[in-house]
N, C-alpha and C. Protein backbone atom coordinates (compact mmCIF):
# COMPACT_ATOMS: atom_id res chain seq x y z
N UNK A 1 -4.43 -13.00 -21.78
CA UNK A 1 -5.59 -12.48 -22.49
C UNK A 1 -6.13 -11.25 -21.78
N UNK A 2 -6.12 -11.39 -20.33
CA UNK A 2 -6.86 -10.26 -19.19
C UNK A 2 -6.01 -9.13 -19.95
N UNK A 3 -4.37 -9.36 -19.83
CA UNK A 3 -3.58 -7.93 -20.06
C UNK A 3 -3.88 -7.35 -21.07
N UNK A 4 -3.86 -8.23 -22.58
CA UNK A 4 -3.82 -8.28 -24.15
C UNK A 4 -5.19 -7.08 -23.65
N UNK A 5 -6.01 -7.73 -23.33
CA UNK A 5 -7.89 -6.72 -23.73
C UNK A 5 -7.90 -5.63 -22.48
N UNK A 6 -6.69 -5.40 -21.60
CA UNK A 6 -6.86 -4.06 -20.58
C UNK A 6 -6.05 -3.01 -21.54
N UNK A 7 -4.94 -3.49 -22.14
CA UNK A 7 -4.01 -2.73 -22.58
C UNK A 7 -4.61 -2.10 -24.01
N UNK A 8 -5.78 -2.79 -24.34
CA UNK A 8 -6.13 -2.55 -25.58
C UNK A 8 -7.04 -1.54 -25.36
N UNK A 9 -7.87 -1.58 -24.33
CA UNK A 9 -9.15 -0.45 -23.65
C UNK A 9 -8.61 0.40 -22.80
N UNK A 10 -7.57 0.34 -22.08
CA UNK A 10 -7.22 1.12 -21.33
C UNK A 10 -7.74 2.58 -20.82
N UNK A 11 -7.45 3.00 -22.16
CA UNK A 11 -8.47 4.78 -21.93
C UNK A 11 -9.66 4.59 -21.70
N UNK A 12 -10.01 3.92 -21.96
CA UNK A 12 -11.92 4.03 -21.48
C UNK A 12 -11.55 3.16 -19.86
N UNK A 13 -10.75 2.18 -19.78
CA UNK A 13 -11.10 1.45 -18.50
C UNK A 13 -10.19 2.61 -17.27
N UNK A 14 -9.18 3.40 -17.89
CA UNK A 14 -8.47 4.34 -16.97
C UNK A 14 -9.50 5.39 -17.09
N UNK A 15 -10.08 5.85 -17.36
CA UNK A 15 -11.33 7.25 -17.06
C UNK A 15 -11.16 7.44 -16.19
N UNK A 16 -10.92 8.50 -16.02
CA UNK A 16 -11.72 9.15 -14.40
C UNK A 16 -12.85 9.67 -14.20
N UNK A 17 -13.81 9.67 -15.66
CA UNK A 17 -15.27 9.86 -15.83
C UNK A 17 -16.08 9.58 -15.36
N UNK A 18 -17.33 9.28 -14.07
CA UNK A 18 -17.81 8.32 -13.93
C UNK A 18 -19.36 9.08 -14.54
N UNK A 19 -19.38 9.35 -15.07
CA UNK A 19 -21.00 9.57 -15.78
C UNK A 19 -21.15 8.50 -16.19
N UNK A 20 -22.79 8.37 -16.27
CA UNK A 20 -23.76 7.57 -17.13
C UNK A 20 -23.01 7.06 -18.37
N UNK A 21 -22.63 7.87 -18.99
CA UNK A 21 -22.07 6.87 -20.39
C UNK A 21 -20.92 5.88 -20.39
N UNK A 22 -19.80 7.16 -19.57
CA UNK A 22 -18.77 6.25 -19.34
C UNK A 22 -18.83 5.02 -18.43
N UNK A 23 -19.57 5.03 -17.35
CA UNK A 23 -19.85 3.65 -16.31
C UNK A 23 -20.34 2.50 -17.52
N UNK A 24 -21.36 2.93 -18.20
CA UNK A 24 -21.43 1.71 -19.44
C UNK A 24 -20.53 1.15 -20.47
N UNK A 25 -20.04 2.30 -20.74
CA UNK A 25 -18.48 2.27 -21.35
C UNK A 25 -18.02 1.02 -21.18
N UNK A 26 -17.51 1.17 -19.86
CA UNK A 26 -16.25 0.54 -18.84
C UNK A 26 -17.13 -1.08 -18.88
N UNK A 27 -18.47 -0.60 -18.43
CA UNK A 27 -19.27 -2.24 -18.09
C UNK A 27 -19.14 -2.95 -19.35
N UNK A 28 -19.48 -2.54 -20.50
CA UNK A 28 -19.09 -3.25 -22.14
C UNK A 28 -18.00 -3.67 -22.09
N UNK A 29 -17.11 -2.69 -21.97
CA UNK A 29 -15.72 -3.51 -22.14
C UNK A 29 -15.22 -4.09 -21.17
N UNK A 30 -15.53 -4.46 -20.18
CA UNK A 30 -15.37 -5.86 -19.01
C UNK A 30 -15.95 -6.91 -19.77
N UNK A 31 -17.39 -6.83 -20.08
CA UNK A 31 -18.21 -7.46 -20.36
C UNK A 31 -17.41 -8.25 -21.99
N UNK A 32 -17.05 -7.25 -22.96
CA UNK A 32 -16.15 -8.13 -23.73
C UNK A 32 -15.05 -8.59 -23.55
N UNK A 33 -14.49 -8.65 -22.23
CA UNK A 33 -13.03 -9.05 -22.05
C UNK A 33 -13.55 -10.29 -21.02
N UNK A 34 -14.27 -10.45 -20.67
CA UNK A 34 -15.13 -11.89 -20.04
C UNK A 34 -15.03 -12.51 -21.01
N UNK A 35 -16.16 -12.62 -22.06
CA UNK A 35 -16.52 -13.27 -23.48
C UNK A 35 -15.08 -13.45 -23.89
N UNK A 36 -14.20 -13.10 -24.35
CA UNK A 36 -12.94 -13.19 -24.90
C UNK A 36 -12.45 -14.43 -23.32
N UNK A 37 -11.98 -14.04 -22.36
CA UNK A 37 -11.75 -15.02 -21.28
C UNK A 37 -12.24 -16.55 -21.01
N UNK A 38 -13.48 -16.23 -21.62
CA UNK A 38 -14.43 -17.48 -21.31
C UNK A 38 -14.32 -18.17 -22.48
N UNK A 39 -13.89 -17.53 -23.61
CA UNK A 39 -13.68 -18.08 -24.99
C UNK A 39 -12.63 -19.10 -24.80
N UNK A 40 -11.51 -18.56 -24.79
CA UNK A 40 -10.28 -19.53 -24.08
C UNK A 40 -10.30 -20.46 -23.01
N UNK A 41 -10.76 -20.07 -22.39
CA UNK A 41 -10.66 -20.75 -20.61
C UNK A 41 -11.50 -21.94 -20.56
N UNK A 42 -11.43 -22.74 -19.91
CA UNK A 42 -12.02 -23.98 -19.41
C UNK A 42 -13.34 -23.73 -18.29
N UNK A 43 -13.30 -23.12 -17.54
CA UNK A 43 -13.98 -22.10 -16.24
C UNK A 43 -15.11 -20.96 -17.27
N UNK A 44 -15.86 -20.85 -16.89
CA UNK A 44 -16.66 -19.51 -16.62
C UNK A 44 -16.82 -18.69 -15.92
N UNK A 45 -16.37 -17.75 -16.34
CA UNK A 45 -15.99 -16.58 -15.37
C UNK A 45 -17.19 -15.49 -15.38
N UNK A 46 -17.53 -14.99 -14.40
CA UNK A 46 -18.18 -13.58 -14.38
C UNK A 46 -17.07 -12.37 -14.82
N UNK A 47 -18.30 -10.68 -14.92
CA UNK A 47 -17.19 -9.91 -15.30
C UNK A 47 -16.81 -9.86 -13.55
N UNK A 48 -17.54 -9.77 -12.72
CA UNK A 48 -16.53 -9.51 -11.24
C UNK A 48 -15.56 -10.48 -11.31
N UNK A 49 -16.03 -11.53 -11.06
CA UNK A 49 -14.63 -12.90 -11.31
C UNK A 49 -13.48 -12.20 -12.56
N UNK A 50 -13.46 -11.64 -13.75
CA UNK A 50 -12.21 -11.39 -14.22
C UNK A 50 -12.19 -9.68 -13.85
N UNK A 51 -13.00 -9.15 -13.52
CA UNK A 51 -12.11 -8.09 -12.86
C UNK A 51 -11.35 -8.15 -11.15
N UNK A 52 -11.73 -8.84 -10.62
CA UNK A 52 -11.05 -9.52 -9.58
C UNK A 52 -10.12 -9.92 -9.97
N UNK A 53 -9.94 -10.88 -10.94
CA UNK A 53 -8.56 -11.89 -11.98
C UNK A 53 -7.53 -10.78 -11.95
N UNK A 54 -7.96 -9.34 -13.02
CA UNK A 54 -7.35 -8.62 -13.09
C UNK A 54 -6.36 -7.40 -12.06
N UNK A 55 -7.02 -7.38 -10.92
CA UNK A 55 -7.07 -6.62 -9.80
C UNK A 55 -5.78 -7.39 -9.41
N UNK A 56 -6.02 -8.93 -9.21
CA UNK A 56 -5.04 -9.95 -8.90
C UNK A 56 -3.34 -10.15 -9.71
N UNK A 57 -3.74 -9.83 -10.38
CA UNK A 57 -3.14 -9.60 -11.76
C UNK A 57 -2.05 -8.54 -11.52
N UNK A 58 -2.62 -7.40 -11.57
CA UNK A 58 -1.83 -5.98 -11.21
C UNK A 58 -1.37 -6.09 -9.62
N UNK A 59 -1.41 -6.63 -9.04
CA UNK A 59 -1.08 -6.68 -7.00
C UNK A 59 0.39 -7.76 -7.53
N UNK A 60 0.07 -8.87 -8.20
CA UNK A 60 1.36 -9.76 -8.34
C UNK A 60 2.31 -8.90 -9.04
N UNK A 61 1.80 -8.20 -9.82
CA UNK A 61 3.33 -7.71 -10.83
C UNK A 61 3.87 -6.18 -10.16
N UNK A 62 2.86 -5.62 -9.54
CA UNK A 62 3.44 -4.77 -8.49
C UNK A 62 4.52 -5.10 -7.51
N UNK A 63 3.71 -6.38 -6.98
CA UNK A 63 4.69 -6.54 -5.85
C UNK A 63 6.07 -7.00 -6.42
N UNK A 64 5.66 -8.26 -7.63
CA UNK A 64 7.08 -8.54 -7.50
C UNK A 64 8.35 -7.67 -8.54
N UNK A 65 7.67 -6.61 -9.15
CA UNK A 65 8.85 -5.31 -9.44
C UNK A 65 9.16 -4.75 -8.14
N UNK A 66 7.97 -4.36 -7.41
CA UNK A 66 8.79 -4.02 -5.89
C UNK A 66 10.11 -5.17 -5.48
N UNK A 67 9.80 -6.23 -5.54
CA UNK A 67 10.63 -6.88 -4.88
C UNK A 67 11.84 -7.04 -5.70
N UNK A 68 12.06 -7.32 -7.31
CA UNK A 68 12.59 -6.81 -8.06
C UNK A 68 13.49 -5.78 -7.83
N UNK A 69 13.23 -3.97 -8.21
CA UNK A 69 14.09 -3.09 -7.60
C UNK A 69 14.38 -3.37 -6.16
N UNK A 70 13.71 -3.67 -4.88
CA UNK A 70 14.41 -3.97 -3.63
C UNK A 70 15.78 -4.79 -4.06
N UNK A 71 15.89 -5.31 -4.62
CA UNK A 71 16.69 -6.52 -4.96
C UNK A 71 18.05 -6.23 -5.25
N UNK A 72 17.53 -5.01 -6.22
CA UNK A 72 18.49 -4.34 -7.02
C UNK A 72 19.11 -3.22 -6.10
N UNK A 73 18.25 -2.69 -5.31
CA UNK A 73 18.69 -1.34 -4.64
C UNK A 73 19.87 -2.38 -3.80
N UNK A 74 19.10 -3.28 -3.43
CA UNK A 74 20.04 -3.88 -2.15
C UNK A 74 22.25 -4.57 -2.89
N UNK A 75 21.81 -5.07 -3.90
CA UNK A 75 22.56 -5.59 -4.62
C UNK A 75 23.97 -4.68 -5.11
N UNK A 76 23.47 -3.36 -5.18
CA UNK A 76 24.16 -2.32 -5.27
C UNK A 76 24.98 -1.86 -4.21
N UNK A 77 25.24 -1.97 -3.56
CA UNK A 77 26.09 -1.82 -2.28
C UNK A 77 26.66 -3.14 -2.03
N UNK A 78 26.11 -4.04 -2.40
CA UNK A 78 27.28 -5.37 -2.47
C UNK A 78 28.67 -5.50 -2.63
N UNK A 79 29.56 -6.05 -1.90
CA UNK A 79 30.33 -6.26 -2.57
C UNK A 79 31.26 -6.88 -3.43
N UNK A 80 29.86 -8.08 -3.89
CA UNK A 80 30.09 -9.36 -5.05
C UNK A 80 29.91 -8.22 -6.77
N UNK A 81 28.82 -7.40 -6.52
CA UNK A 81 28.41 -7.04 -7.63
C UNK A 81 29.23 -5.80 -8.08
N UNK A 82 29.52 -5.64 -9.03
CA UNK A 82 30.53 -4.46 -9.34
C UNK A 82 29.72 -3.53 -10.17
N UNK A 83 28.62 -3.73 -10.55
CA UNK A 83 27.81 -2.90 -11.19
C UNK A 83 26.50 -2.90 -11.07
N UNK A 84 25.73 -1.36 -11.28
CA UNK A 84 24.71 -1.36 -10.50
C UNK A 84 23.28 -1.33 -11.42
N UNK A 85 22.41 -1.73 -11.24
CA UNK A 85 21.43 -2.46 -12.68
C UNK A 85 20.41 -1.81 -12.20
N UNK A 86 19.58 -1.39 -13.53
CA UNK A 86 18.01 -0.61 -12.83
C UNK A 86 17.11 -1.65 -14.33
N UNK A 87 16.04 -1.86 -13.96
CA UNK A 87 14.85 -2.04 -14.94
C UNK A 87 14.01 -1.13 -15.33
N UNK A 88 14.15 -1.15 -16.61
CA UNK A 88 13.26 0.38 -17.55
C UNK A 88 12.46 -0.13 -17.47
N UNK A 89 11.30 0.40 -17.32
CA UNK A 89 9.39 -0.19 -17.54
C UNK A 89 9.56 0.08 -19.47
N UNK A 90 8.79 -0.97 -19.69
CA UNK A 90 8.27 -0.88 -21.17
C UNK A 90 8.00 0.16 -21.78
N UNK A 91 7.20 0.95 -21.20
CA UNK A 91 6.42 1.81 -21.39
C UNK A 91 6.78 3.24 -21.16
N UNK A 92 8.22 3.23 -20.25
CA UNK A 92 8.38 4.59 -19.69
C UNK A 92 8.23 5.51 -18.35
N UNK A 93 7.01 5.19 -18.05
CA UNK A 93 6.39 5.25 -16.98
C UNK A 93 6.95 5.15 -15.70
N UNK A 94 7.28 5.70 -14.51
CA UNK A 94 7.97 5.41 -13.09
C UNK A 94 6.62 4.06 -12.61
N UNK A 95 5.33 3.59 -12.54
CA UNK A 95 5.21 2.77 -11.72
C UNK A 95 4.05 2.21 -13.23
N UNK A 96 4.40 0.82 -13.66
CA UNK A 96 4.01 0.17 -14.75
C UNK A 96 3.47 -1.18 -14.22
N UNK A 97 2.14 -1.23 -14.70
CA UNK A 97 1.61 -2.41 -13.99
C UNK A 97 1.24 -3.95 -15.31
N UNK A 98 1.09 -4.94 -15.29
CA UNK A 98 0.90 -5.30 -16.48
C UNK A 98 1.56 -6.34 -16.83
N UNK A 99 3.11 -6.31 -16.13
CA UNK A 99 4.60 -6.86 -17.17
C UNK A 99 4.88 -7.59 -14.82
N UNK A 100 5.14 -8.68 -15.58
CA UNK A 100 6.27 -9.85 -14.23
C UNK A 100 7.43 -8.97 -14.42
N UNK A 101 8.16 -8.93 -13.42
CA UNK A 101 9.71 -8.37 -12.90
C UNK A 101 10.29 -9.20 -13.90
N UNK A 102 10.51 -10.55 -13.79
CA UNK A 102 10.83 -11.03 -14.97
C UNK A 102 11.07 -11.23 -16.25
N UNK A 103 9.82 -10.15 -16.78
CA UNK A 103 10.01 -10.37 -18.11
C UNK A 103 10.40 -8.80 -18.52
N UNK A 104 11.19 -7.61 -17.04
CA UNK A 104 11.16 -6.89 -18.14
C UNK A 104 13.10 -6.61 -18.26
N UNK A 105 13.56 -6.18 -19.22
CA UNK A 105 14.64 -6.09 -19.66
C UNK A 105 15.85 -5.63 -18.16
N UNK A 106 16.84 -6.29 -18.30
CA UNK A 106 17.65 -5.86 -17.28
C UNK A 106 19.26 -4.63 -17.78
N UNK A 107 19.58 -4.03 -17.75
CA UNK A 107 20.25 -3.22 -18.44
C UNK A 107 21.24 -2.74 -17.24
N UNK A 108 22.96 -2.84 -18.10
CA UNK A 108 23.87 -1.56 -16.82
C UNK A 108 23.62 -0.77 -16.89
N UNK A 109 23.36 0.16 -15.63
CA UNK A 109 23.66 2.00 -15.66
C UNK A 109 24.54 2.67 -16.28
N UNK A 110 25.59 2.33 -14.36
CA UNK A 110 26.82 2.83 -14.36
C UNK A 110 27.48 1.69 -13.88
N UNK A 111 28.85 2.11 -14.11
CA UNK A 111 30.03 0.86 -13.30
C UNK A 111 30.38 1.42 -12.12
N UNK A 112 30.49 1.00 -11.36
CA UNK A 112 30.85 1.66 -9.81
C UNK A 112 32.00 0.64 -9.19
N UNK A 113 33.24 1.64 -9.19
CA UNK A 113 34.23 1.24 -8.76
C UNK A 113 34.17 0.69 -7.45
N UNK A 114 35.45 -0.07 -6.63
CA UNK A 114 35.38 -0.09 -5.32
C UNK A 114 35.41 1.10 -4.29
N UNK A 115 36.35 2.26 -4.66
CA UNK A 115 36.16 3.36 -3.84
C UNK A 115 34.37 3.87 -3.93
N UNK A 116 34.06 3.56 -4.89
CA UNK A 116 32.27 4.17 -5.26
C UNK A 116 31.55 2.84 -4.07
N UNK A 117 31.75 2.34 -4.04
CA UNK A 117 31.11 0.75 -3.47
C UNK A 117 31.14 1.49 -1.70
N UNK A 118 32.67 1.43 -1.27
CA UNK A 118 32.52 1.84 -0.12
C UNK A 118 32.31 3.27 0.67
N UNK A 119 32.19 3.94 -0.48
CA UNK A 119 31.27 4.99 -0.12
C UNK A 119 30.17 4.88 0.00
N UNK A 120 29.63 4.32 -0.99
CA UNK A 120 28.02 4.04 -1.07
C UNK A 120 27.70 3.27 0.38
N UNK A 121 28.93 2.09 0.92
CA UNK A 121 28.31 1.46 1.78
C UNK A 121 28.30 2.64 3.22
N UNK A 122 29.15 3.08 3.35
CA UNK A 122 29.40 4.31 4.44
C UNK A 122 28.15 4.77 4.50
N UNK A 123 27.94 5.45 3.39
CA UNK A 123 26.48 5.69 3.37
C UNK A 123 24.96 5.34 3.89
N UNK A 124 25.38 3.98 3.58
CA UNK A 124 24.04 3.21 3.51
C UNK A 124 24.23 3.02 5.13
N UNK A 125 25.30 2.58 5.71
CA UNK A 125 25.38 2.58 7.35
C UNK A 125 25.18 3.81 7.82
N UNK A 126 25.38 4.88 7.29
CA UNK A 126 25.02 6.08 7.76
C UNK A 126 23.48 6.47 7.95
N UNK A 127 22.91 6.02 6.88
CA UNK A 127 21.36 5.97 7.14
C UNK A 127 20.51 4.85 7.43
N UNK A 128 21.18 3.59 7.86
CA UNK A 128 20.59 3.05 8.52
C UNK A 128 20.44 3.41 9.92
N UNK A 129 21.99 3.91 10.62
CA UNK A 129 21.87 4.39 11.76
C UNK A 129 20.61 5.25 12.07
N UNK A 130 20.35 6.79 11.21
CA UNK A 130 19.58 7.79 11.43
C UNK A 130 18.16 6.47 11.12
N UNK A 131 18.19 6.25 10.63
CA UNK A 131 16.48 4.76 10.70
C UNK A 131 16.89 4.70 12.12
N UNK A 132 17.62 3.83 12.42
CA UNK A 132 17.45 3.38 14.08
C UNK A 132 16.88 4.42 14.78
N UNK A 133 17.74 5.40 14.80
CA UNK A 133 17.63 6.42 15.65
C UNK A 133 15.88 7.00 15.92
N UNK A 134 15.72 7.67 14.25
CA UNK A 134 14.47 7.69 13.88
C UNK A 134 13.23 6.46 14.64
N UNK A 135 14.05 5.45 14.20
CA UNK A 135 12.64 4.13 15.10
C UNK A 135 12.61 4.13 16.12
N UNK A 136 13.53 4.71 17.01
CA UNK A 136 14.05 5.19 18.23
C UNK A 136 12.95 5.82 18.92
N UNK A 137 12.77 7.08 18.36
CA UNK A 137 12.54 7.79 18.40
C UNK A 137 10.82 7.85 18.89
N UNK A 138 10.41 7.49 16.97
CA UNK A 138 9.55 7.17 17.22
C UNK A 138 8.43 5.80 18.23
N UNK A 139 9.24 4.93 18.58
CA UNK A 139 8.97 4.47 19.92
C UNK A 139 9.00 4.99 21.11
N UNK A 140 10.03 5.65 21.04
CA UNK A 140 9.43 6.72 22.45
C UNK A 140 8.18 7.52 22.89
N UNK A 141 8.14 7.72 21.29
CA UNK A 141 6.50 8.89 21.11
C UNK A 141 5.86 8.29 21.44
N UNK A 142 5.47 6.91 20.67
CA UNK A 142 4.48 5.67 20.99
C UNK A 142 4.25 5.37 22.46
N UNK A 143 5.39 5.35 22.95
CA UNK A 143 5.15 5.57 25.15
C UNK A 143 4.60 6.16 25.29
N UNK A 144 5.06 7.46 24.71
CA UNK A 144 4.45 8.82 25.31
C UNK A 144 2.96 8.58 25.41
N UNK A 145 2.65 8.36 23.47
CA UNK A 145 1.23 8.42 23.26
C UNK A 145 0.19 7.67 24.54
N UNK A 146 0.80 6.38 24.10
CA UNK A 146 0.04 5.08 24.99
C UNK A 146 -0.12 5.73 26.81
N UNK A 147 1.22 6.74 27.02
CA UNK A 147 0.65 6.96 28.40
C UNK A 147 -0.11 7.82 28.44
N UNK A 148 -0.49 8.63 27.84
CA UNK A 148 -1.32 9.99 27.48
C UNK A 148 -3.05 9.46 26.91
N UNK A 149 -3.07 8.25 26.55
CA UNK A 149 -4.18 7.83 26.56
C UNK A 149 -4.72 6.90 27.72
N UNK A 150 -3.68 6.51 28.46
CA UNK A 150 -4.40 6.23 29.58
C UNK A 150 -4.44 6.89 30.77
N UNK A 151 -4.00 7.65 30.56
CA UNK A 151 -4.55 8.66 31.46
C UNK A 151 -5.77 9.57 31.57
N UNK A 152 -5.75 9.88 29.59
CA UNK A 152 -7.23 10.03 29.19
C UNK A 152 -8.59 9.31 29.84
N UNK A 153 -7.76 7.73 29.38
CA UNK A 153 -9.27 6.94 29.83
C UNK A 153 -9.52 6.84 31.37
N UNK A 154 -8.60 7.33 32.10
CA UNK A 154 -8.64 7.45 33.50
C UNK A 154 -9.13 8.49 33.96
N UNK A 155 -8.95 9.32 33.17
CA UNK A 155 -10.01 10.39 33.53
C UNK A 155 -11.23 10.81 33.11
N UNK A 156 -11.15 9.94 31.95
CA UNK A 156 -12.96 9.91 31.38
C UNK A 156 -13.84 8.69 32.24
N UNK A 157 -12.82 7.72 33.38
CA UNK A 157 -13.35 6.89 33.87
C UNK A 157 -13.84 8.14 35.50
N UNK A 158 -12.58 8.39 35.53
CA UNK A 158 -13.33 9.27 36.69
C UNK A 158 -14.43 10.59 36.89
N UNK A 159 -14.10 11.15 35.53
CA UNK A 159 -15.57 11.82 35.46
C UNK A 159 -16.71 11.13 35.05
N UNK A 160 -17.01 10.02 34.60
CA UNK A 160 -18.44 9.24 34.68
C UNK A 160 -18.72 8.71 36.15
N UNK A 161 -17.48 8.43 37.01
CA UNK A 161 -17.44 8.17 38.09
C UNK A 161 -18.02 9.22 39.03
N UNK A 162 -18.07 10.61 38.62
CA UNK A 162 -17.99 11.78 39.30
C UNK A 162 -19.94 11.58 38.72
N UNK A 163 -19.90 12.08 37.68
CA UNK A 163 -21.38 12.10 36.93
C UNK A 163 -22.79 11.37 37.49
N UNK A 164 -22.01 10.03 37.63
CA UNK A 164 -23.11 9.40 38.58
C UNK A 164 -23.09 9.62 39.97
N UNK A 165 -22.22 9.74 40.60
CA UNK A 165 -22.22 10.19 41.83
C UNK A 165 -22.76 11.43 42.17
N UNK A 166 -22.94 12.69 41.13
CA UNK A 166 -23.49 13.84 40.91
C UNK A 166 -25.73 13.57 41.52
N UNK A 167 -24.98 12.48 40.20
CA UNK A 167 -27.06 11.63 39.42
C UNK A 167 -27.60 10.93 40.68
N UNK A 168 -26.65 10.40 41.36
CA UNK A 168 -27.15 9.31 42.69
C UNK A 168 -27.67 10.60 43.62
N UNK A 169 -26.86 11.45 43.73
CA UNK A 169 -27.17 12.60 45.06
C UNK A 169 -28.21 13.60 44.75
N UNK A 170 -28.50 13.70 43.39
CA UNK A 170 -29.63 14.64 42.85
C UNK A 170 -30.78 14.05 43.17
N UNK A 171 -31.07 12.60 42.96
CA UNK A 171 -31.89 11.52 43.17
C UNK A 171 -32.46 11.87 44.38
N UNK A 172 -31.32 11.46 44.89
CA UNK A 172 -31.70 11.49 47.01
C UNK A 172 -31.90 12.48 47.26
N UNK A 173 -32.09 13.82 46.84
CA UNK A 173 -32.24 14.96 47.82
C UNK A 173 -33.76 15.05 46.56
N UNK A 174 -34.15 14.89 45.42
CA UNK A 174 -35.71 14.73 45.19
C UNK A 174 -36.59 13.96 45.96
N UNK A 175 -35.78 12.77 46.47
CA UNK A 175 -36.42 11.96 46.90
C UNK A 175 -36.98 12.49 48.27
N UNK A 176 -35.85 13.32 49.04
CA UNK A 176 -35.69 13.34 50.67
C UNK A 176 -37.10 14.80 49.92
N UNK A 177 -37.02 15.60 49.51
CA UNK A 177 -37.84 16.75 49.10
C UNK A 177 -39.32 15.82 48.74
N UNK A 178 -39.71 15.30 48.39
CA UNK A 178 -40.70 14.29 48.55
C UNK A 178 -41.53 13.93 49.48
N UNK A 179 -40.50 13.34 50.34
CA UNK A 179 -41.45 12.75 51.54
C UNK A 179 -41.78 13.77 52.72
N UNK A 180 -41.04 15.51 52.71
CA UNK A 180 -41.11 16.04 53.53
C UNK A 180 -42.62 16.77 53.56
């Protein structure tokens, strides 16, 4: 029902408007997609409670098309699978929120021979290596960094160290100027 009444408002709930009219806009039509929710549902929901629902909503079907194409990217270099599969979004769109991995259509590309397979895998070892290397890499920096900040704080420890020792001796020579 959440999807049925987002997909139906969409343009007003996708705005990038936020004026006075449109913020009411948007609040009405939460506000009737509650009423519609609460119509069905057993629970009473607030509109935060089903725009939360919804928020919840779009994070599950994100992730699991992410996990979905991962699946697929990975599957493709296999060498059980002889052909390599992508999922069209409904809609067209490169990132479609709305629709379970599940429910959306699975379709062949291309056929990819075995010479195509072990190229592709050459490949894929080829850039996993440059990843290593790369993570490599960037762990080293991360040393670097981490020693470069403590050395920082070693020296912001020793100039407060210096500062008061400055403040203690300014003290004592007002003081010694005082009693003379």
């Amino acid at each position: 029902m959440i999807t049925q009444k987002f997909e139906e408002n969409q343009s007003v709930l996708k705005s990038k408007f936020t004026n006075t009219t449109t913020n009411k806009l948007k609040q009405s039509v939460w506000e009737e997609m509650t009423i519609a929710v609460n119509a069905i549902g057993t629970a009473h929901r607030s509109v935060d409670e089903v725009k939360e629902k919804w928020t919840n909503v779009q994070r599950t079907a994100k992730h699991e098309l992410s996990k979905f194409c991962k699946e697929q990217r990975k599957d493709a270099v296999s060498d059980t699978l002889p052909r390599y599969f992508f999922a069209p979004r409904p809609n067209g769109n490169a990132c479609y929120t709305g629709y379970e991995a599940a429910d959306l259509p699975i379709s062949p590309l291309v056929t990819i021979n075995e010479a195509d397979i072990s190229a592709l895998q050459l490949r894929y070892d080829s850039l996993l290596e440059d990843h290593e290397r790369l993570a490599q890499a960037f762990r080293n920096h991360e040393k670097k960094r981490n020693s470069l900040d403590s050395k920082y704080e070693e020296a912001a420890n020793d100039a407060e160290q210096l500062a008061n020792l400055v403040r203690t001796k300014c003290e004592a020579i007002k003081t010694l100027e005082k009693t003379r």
